[in-house]
Protein backbone atom coordinates (compact mmCIF):
# COMPACT_ATOMS: atom_id res chain seq x y z
CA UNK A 1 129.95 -72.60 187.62
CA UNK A 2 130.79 -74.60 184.48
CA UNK A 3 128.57 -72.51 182.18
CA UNK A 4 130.07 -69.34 184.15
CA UNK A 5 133.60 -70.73 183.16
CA UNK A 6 132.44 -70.80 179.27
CA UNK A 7 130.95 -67.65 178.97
CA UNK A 8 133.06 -65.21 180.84
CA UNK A 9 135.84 -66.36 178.04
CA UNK A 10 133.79 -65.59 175.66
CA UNK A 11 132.22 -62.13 176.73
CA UNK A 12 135.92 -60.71 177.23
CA UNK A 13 136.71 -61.62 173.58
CA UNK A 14 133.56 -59.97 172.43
CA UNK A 15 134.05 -56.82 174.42
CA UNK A 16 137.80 -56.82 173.72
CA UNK A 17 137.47 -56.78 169.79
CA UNK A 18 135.18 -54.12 170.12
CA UNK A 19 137.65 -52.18 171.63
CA UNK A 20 139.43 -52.65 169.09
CA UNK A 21 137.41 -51.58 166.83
CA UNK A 22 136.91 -48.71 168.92
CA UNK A 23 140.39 -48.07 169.10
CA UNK A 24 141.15 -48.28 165.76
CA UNK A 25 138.37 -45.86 163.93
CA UNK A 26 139.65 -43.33 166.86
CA UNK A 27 142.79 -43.50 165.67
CA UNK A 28 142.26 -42.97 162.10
CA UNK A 29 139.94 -39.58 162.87
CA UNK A 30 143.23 -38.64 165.17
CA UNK A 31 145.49 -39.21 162.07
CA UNK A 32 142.95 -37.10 159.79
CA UNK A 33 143.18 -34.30 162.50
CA UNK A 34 146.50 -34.04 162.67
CA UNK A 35 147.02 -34.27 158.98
CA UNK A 36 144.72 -31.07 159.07
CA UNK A 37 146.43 -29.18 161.80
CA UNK A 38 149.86 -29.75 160.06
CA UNK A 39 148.28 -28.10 156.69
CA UNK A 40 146.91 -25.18 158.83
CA UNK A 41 150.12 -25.14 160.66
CA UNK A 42 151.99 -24.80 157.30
CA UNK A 43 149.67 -22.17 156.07
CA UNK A 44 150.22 -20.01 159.02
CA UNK A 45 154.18 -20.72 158.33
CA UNK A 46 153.74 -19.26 154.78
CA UNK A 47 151.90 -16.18 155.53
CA UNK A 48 154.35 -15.54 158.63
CA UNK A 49 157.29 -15.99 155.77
CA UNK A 50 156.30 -13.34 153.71
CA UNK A 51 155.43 -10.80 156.19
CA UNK A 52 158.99 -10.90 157.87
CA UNK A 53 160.62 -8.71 154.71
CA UNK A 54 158.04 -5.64 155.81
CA UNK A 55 158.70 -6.33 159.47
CA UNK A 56 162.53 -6.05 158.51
CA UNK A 57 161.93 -3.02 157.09
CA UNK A 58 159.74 -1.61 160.04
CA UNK A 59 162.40 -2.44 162.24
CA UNK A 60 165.09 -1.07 160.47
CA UNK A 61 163.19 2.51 160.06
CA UNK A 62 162.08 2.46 163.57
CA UNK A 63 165.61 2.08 164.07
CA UNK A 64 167.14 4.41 161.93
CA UNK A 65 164.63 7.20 163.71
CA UNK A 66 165.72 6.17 167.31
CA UNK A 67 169.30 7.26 166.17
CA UNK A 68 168.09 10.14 164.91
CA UNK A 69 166.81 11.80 167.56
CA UNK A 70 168.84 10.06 170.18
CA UNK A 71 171.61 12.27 168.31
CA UNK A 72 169.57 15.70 168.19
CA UNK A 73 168.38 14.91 171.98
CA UNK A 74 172.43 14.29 172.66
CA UNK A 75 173.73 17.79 170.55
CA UNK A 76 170.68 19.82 172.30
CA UNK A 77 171.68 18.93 176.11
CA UNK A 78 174.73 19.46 174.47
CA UNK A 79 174.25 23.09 173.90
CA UNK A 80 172.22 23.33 176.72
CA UNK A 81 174.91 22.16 178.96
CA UNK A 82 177.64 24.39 177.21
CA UNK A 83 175.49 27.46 177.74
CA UNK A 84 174.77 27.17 181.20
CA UNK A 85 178.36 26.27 182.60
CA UNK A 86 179.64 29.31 180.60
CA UNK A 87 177.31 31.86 182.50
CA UNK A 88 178.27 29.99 185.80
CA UNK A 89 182.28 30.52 184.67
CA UNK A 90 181.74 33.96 183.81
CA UNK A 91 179.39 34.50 187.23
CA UNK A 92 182.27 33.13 189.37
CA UNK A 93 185.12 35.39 187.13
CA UNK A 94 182.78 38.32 187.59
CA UNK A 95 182.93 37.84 191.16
């Protein structure tokens, strides 16, 4: 029991350092990863960056067209409406 009582303190020390070691070499290939990612990250940031001008400009064009033909849609049911309620007038004055 006495020999028991000596070695157990001794094997937890041993096994404990080495997770420490263990613990330590994981975190410095953690650090190294994430210093990667963040350099990816910011790549991907800078490439984003200079694409928004041309997807400004897509976005205003896209827009300007929408208007566009929402107003010829609008002045053709326009017309379309005029024409029809003025042969329904002139059916019902005909009458």
């Amino acid at each position: 029991m006495e020999i028991l009582a000596q070695v157990l303190p001794i094997l937890l020390y041993v096994l404990g350092s080495v997770l420490l070691v263990v613990l330590i070499i994981l975190g410095i290939k953690i650090i190294k990863v994430v210093d990667r990612t963040d350099a990816l990250i910011q790549d991907v940031e800078e490439k984003t960056a200079s694409l928004n001008g041309l997807f400004h400009m897509i976005d205003t064009i896209t827009d300007t067209l929408s208007l566009i033909s929402d107003r010829f849609v609008d002045n053709v049911t326009g017309l379309l409406s005029k024409l029809f309620h003025r042969r329904k007038k002139e059916e019902e004055d005909y009458e």
